[in-house]
PDB file of N, CA and C in Angstrom:
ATOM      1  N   UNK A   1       0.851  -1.155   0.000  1.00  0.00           N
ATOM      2  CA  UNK A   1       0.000   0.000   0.000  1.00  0.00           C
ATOM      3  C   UNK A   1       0.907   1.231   0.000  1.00  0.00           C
ATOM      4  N   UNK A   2       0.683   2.414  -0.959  1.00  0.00           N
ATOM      5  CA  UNK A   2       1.342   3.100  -0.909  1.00  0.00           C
ATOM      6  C   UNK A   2       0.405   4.710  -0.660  1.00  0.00           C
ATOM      7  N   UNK A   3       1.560   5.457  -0.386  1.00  0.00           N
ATOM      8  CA  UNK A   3       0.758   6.746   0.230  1.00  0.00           C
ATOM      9  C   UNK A   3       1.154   7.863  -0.443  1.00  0.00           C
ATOM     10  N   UNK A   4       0.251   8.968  -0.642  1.00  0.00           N
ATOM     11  CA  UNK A   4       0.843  10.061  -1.341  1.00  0.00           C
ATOM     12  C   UNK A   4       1.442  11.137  -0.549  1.00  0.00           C
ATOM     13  N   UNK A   5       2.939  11.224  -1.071  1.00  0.00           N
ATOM     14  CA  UNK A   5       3.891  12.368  -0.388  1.00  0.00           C
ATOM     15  C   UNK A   5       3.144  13.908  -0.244  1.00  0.00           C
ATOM     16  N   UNK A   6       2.262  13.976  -1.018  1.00  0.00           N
ATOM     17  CA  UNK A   6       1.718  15.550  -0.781  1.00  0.00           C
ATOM     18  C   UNK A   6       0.384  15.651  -0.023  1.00  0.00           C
ATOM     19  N   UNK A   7      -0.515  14.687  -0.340  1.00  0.00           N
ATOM     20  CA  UNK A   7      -1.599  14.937   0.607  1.00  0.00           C
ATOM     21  C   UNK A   7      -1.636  13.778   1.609  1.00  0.00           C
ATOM     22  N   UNK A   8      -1.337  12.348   1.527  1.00  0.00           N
ATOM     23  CA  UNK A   8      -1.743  11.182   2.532  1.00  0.00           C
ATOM     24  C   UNK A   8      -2.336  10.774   2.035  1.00  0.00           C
ATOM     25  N   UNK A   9      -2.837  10.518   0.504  1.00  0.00           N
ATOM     26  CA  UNK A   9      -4.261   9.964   0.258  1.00  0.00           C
ATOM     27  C   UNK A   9      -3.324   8.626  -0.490  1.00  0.00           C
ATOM     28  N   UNK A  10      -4.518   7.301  -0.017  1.00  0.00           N
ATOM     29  CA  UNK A  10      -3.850   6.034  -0.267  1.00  0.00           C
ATOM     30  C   UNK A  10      -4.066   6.337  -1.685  1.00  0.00           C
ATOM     31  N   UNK A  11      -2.861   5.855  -2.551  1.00  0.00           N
ATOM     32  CA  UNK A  11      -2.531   6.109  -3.885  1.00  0.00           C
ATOM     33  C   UNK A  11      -3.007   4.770  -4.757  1.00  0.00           C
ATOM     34  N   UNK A  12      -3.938   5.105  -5.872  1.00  0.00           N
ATOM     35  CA  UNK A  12      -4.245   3.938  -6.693  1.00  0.00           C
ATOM     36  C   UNK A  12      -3.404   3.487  -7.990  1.00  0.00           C
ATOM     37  N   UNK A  13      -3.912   2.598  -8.593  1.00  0.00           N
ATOM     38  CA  UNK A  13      -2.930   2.228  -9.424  1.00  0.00           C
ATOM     39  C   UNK A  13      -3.808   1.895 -10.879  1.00  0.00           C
ATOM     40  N   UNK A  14      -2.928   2.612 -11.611  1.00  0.00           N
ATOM     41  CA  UNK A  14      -3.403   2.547 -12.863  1.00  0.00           C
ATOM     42  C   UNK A  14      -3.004   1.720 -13.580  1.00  0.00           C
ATOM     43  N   UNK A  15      -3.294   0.640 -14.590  1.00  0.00           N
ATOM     44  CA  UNK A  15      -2.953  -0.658 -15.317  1.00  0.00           C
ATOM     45  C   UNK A  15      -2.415  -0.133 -16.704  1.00  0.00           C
ATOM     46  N   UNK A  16      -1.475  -0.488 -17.209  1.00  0.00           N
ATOM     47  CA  UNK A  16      -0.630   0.114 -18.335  1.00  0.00           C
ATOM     48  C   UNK A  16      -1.811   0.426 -19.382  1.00  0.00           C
ATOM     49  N   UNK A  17      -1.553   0.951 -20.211  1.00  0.00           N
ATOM     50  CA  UNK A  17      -2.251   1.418 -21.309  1.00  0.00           C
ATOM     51  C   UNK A  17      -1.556   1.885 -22.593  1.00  0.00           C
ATOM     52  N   UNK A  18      -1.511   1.562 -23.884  1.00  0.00           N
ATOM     53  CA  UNK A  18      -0.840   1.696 -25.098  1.00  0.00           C
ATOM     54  C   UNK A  18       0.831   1.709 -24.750  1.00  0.00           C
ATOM     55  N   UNK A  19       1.454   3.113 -24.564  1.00  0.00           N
ATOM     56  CA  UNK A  19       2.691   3.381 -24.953  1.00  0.00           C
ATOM     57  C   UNK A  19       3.362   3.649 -22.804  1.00  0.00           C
ATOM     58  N   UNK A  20       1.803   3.780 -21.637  1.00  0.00           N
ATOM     59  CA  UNK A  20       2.257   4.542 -20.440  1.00  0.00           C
ATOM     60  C   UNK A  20       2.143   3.168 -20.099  1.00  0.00           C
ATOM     61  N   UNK A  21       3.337   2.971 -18.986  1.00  0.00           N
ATOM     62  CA  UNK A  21       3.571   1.939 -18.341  1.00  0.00           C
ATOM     63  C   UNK A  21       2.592   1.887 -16.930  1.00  0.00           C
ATOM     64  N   UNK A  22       2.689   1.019 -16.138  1.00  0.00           N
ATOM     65  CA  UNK A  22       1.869   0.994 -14.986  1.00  0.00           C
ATOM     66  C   UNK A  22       2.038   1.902 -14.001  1.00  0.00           C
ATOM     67  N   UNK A  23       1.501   2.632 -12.964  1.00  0.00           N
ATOM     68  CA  UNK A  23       2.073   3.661 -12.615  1.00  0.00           C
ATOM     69  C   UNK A  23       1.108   3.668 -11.175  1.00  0.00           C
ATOM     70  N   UNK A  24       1.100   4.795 -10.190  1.00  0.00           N
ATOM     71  CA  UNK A  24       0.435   4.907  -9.166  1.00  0.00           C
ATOM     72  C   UNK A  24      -0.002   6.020  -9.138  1.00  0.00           C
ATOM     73  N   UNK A  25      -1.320   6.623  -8.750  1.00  0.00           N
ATOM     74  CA  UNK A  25      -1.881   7.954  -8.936  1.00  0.00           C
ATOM     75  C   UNK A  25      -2.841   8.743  -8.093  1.00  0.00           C
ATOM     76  N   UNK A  26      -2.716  10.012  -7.304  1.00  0.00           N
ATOM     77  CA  UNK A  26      -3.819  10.224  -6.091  1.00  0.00           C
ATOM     78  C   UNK A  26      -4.744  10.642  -6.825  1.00  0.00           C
ATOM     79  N   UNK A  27      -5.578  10.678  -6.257  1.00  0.00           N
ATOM     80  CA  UNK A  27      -7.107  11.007  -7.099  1.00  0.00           C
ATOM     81  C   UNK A  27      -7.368  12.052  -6.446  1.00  0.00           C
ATOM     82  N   UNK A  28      -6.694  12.666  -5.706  1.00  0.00           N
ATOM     83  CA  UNK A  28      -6.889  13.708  -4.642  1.00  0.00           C
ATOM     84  C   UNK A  28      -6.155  15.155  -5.263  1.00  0.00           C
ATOM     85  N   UNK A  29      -5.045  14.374  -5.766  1.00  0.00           N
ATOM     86  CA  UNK A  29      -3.983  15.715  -6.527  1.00  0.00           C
ATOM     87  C   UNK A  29      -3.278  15.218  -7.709  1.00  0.00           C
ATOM     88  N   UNK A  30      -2.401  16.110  -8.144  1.00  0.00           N
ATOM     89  CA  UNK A  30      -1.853  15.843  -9.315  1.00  0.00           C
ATOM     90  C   UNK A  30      -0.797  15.005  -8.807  1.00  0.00           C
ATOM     91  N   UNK A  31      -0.584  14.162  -8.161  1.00  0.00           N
ATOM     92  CA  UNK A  31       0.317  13.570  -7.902  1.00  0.00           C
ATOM     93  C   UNK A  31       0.416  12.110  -8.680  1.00  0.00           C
ATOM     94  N   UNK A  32       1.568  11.858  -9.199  1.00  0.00           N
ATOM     95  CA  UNK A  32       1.943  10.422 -10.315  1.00  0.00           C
ATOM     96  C   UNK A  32       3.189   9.902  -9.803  1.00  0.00           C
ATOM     97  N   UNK A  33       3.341   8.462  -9.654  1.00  0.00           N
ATOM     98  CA  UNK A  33       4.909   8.008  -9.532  1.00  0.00           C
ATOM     99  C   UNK A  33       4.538   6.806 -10.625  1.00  0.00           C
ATOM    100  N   UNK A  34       5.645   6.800 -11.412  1.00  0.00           N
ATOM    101  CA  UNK A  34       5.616   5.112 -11.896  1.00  0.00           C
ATOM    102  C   UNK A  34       6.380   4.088 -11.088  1.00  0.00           C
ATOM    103  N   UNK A  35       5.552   2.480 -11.086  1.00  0.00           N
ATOM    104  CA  UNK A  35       5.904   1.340 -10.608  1.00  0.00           C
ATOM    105  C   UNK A  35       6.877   1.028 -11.205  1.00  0.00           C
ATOM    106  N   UNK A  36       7.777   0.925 -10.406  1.00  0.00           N
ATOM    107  CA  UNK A  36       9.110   0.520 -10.407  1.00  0.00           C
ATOM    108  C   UNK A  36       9.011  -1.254 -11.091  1.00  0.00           C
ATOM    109  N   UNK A  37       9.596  -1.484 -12.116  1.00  0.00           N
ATOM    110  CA  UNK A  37      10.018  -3.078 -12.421  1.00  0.00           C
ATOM    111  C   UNK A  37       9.983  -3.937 -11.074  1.00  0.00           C
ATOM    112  N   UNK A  38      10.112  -5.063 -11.781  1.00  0.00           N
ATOM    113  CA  UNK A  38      10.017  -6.042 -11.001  1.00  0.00           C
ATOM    114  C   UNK A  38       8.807  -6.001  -9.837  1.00  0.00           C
ATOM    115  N   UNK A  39       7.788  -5.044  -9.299  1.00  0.00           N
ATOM    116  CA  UNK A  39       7.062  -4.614  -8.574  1.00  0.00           C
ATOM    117  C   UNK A  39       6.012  -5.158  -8.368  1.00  0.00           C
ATOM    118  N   UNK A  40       5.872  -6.510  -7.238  1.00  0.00           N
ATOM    119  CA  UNK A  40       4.467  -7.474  -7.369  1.00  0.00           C
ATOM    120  C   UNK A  40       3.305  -6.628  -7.040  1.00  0.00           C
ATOM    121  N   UNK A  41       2.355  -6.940  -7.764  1.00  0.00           N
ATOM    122  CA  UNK A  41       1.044  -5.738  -7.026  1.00  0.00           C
ATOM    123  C   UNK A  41      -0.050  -7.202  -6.597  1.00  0.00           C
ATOM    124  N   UNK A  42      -0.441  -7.412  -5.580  1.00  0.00           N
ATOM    125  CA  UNK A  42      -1.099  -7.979  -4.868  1.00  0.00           C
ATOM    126  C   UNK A  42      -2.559  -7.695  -5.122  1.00  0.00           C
ATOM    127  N   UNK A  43      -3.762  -8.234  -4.997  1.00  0.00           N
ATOM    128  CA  UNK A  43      -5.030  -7.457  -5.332  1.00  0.00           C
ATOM    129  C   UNK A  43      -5.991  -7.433  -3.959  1.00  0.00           C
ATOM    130  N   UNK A  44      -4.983  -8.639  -3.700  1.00  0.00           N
ATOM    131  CA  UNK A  44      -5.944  -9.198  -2.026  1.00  0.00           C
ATOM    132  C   UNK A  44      -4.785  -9.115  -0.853  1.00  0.00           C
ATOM    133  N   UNK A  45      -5.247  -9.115   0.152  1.00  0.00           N
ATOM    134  CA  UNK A  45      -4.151  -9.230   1.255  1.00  0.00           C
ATOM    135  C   UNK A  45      -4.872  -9.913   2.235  1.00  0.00           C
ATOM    136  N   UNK A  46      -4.215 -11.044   3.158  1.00  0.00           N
ATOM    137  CA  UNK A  46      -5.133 -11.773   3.797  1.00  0.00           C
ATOM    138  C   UNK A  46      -4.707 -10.993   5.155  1.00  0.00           C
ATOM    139  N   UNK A  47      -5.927 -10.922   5.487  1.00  0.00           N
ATOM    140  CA  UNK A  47      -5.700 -10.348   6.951  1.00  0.00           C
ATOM    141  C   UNK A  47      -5.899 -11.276   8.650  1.00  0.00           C
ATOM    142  N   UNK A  48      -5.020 -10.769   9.548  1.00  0.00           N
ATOM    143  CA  UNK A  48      -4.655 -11.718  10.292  1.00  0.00           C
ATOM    144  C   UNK A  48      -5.282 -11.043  11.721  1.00  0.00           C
ATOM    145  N   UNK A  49      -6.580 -11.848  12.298  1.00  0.00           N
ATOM    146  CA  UNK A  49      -6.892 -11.101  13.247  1.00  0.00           C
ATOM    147  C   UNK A  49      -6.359 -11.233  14.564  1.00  0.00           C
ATOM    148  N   UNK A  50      -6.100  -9.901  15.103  1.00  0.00           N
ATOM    149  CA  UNK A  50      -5.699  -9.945  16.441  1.00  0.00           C
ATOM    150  C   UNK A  50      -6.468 -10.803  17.635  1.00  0.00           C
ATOM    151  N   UNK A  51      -5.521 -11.042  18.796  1.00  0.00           N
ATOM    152  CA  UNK A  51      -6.410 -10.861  19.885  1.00  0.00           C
ATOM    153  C   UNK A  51      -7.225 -10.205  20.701  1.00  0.00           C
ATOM    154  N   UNK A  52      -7.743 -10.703  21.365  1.00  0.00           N
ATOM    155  CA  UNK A  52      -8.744  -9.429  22.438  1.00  0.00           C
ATOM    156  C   UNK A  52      -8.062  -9.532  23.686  1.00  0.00           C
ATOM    157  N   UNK A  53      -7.449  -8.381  24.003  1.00  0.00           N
ATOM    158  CA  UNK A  53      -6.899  -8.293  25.209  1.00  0.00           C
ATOM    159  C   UNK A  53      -7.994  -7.880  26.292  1.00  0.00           C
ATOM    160  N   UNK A  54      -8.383  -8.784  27.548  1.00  0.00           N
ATOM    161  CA  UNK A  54      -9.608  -8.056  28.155  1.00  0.00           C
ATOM    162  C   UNK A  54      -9.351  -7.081  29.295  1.00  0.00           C
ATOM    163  N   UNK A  55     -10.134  -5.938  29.118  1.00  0.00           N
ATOM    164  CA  UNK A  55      -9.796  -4.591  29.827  1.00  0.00           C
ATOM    165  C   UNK A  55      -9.479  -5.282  31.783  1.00  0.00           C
ATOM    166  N   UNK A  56     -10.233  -6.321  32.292  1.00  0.00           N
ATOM    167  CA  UNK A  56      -9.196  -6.715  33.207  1.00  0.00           C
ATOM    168  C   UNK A  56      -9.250  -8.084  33.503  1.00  0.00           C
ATOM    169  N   UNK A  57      -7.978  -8.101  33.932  1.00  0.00           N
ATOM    170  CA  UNK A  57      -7.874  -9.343  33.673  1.00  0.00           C
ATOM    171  C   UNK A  57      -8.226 -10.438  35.488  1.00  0.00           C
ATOM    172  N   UNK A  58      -7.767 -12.091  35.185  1.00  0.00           N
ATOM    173  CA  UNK A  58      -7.737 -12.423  36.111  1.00  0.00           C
ATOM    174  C   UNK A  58      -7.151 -12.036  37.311  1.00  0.00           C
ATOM    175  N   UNK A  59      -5.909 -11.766  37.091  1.00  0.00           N
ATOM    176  CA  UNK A  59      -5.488 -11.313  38.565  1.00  0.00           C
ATOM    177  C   UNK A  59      -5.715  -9.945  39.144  1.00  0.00           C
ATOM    178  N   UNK A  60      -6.756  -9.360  38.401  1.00  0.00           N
ATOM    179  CA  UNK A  60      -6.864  -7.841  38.782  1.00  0.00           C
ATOM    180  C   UNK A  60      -8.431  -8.654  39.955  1.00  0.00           C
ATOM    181  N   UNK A  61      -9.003  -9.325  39.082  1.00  0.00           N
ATOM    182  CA  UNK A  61     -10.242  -9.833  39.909  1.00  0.00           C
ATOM    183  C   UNK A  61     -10.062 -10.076  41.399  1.00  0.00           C
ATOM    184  N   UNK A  62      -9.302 -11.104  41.572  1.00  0.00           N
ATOM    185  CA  UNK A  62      -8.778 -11.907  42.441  1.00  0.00           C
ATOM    186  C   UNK A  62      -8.727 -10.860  43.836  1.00  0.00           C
ATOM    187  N   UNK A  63      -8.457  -9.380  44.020  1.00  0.00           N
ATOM    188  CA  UNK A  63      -8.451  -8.556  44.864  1.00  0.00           C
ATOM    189  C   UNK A  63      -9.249  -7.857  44.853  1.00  0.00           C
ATOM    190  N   UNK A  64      -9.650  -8.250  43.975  1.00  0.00           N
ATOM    191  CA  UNK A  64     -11.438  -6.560  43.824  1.00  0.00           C
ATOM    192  C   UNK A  64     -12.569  -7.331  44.570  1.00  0.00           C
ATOM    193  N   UNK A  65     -13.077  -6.067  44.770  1.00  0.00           N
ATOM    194  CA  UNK A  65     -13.802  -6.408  46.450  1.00  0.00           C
ATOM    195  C   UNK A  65     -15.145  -7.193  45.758  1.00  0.00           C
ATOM    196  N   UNK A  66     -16.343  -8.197  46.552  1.00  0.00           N
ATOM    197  CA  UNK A  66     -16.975  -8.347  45.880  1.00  0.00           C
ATOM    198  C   UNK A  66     -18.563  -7.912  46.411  1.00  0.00           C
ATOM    199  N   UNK A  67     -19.431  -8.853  45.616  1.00  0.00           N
ATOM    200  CA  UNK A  67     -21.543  -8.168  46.371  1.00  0.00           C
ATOM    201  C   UNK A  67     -21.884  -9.522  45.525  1.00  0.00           C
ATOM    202  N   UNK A  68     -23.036  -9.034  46.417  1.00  0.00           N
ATOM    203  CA  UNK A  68     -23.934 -10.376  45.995  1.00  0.00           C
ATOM    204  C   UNK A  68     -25.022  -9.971  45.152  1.00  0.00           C
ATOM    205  N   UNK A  69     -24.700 -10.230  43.648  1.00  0.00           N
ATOM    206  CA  UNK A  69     -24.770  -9.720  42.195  1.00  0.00           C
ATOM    207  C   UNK A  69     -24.896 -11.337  42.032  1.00  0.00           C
ATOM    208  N   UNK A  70     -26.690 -11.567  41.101  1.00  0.00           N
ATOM    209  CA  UNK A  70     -26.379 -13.397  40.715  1.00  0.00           C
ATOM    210  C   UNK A  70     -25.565 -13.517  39.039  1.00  0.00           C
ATOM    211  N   UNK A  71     -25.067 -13.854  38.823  1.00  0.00           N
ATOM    212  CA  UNK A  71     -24.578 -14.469  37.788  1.00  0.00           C
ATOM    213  C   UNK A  71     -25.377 -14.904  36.509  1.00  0.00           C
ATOM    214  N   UNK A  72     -24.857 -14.295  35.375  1.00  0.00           N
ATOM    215  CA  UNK A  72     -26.320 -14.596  34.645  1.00  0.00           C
ATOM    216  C   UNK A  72     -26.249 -15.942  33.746  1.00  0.00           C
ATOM    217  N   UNK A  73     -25.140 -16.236  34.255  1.00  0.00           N
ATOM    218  CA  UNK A  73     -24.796 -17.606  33.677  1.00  0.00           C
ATOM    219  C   UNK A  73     -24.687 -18.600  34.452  1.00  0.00           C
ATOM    220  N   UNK A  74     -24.905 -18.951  35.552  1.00  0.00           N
ATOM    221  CA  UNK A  74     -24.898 -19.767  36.723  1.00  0.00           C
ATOM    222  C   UNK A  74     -25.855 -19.574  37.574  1.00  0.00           C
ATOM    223  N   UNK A  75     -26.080 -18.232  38.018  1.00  0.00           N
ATOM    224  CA  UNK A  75     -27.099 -17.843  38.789  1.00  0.00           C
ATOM    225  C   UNK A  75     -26.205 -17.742  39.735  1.00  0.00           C
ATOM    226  N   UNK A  76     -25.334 -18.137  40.539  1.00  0.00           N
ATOM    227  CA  UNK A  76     -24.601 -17.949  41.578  1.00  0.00           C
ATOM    228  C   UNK A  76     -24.527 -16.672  42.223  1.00  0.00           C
ATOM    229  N   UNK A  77     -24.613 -16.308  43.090  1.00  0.00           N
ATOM    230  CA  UNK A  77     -25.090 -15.407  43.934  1.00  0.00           C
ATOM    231  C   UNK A  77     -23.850 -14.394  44.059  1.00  0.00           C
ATOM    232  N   UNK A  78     -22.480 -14.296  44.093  1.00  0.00           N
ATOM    233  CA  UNK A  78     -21.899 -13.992  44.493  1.00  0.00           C
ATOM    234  C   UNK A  78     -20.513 -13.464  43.283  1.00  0.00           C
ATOM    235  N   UNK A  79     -20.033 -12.223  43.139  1.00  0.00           N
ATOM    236  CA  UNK A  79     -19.345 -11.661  42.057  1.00  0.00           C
ATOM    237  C   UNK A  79     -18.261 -10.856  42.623  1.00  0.00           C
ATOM    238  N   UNK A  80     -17.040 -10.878  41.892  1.00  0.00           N
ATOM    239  CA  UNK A  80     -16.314  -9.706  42.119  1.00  0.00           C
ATOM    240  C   UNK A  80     -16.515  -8.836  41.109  1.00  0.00           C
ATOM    241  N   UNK A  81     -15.951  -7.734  41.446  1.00  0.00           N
ATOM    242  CA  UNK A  81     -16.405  -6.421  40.734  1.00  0.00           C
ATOM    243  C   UNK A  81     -15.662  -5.478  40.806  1.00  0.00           C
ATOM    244  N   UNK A  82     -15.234  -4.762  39.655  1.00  0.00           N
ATOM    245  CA  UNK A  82     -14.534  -3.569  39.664  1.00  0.00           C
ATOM    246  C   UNK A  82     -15.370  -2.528  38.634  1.00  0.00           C
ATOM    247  N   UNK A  83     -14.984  -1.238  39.102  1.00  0.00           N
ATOM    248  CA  UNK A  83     -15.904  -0.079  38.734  1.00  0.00           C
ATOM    249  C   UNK A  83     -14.444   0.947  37.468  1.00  0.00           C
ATOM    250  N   UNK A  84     -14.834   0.806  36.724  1.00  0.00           N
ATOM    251  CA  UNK A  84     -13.477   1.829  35.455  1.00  0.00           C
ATOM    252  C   UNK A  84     -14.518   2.779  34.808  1.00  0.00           C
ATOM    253  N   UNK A  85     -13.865   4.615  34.735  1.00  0.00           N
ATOM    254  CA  UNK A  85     -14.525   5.095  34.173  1.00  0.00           C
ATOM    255  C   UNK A  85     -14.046   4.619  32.387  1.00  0.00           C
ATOM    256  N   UNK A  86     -14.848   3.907  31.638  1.00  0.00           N
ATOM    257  CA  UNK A  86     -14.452   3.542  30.510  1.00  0.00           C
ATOM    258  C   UNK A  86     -14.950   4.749  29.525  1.00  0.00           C
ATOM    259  N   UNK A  87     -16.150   5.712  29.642  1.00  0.00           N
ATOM    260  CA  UNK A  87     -15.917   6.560  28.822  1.00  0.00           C
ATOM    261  C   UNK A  87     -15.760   8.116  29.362  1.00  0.00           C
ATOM    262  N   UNK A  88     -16.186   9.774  28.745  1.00  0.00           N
ATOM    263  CA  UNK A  88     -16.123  10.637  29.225  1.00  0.00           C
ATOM    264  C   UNK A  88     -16.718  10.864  30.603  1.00  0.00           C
ATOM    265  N   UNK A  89     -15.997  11.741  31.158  1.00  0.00           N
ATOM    266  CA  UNK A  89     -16.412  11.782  33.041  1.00  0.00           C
ATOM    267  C   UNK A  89     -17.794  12.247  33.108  1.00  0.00           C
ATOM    268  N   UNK A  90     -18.495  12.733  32.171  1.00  0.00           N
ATOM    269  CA  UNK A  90     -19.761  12.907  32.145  1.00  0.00           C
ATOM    270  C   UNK A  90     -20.969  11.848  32.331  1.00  0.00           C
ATOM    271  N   UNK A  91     -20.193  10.718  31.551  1.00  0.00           N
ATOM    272  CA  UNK A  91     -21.418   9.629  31.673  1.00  0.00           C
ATOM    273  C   UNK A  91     -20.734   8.292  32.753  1.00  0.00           C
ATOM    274  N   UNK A  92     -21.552   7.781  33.467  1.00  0.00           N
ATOM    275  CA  UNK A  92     -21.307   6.783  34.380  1.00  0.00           C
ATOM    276  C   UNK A  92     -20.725   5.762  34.092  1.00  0.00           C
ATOM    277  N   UNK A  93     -19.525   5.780  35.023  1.00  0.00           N
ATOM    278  CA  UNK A  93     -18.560   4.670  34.990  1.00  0.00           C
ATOM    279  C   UNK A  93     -18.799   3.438  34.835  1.00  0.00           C
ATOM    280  N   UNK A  94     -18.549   2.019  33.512  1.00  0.00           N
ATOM    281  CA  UNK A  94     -18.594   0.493  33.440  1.00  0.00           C
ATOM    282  C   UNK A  94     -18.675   0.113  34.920  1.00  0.00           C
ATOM    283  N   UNK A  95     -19.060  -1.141  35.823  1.00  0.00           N
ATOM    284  CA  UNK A  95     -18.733  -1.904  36.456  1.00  0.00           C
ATOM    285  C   UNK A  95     -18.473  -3.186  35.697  1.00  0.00           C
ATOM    286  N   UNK A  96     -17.563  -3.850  36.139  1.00  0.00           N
ATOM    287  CA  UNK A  96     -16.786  -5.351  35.390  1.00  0.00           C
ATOM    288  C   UNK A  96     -17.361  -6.347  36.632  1.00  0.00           C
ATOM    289  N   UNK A  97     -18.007  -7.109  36.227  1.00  0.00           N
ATOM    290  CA  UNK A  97     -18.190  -8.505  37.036  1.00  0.00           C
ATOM    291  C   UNK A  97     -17.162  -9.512  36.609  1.00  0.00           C
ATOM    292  N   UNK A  98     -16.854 -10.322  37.470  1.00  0.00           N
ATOM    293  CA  UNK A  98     -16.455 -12.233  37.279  1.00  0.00           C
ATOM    294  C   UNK A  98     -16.994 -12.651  38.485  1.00  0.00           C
ATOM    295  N   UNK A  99     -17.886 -14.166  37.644  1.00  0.00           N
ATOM    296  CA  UNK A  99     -18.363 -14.719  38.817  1.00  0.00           C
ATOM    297  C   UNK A  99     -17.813 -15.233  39.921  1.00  0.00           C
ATOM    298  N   UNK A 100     -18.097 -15.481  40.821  1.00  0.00           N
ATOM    299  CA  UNK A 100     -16.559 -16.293  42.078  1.00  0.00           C
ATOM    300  C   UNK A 100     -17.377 -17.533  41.951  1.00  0.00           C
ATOM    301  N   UNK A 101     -18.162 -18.190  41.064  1.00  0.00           N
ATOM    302  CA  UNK A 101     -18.232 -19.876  41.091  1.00  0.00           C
ATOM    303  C   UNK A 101     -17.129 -20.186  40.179  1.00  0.00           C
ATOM    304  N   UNK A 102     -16.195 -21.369  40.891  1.00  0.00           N
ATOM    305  CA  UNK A 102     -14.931 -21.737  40.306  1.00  0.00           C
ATOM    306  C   UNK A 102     -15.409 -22.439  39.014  1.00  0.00           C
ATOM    307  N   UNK A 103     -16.271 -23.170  38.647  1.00  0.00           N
ATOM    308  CA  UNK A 103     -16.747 -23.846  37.621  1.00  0.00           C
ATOM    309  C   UNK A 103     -17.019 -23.056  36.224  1.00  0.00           C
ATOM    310  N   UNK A 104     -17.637 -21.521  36.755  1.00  0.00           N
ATOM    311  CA  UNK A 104     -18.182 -20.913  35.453  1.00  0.00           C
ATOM    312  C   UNK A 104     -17.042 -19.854  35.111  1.00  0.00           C
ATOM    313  N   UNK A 105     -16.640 -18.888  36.427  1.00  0.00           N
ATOM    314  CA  UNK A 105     -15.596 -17.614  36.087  1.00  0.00           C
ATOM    315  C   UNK A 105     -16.442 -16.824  34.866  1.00  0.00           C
ATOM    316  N   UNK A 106     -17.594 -16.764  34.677  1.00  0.00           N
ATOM    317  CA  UNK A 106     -18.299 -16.042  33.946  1.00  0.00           C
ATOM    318  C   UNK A 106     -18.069 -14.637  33.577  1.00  0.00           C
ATOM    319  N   UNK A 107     -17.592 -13.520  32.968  1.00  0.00           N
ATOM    320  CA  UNK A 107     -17.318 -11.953  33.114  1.00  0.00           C
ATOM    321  C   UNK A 107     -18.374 -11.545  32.467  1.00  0.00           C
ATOM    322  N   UNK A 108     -18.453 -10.099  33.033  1.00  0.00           N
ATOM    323  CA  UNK A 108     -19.963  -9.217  32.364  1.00  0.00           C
ATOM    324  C   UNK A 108     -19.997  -8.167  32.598  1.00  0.00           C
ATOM    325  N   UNK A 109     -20.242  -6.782  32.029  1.00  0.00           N
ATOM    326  CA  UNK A 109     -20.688  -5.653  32.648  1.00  0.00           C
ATOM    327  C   UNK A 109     -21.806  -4.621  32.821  1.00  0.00           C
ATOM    328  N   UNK A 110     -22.241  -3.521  33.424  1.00  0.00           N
ATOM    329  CA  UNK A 110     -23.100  -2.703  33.626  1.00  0.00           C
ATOM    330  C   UNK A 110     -22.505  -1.707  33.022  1.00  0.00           C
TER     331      UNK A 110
END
């Protein structure tokens, strides 16, 4: 993927034609480079998905205080819980559940 030196705009590519060789072009500005020889152009790119890192983890649980919140996956009566303001200080802070039944460890939030 290539980028244009004058504005940032991802640069397309134009397929040879009569006598002009293959080349790359912003659609944004007058901007032109030609493709260099030998130059594989790809049409697809396989993409490789990340993990989900979760905002907290087990051992953050393990010390966070808990209430008796049932589980909506067990029903189990009993949760730890931590409170993160996850968005602007204006609107009310996430609470993070995990269940404390060793069997389910269920997570969830408000």
């Amino acid at each position: 993927m290539e980028f244009c030196p004058m504005c940032g705009t991802m640069l397309q590519i134009e397929l040879p034609r009569h006598d002009i060789p293959s080349r790359f072009f912003c659609h944004n500005c007058p901007y032109v480079s030609p493709i260099q020889p030998g130059v594989k152009i790809k049409s697809k790119q396989l993409l490789v998905k990340k993990g989900i890192d979760p905002i907290i983890s087990h051992d953050d649980m393990k010390n966070a205080p808990t209430a008796e919140v049932p589980c909506p996956n067990c029903r189990h009566d009993k949760a730890a819980y931590m409170e993160i303001q996850t968005r602007s200080a204006d609107e009310p802070a996430t609470i993070f559940y995990a269940c404390l039944n060793e069997k389910c460890k269920h997570r969830w939030n408000d």
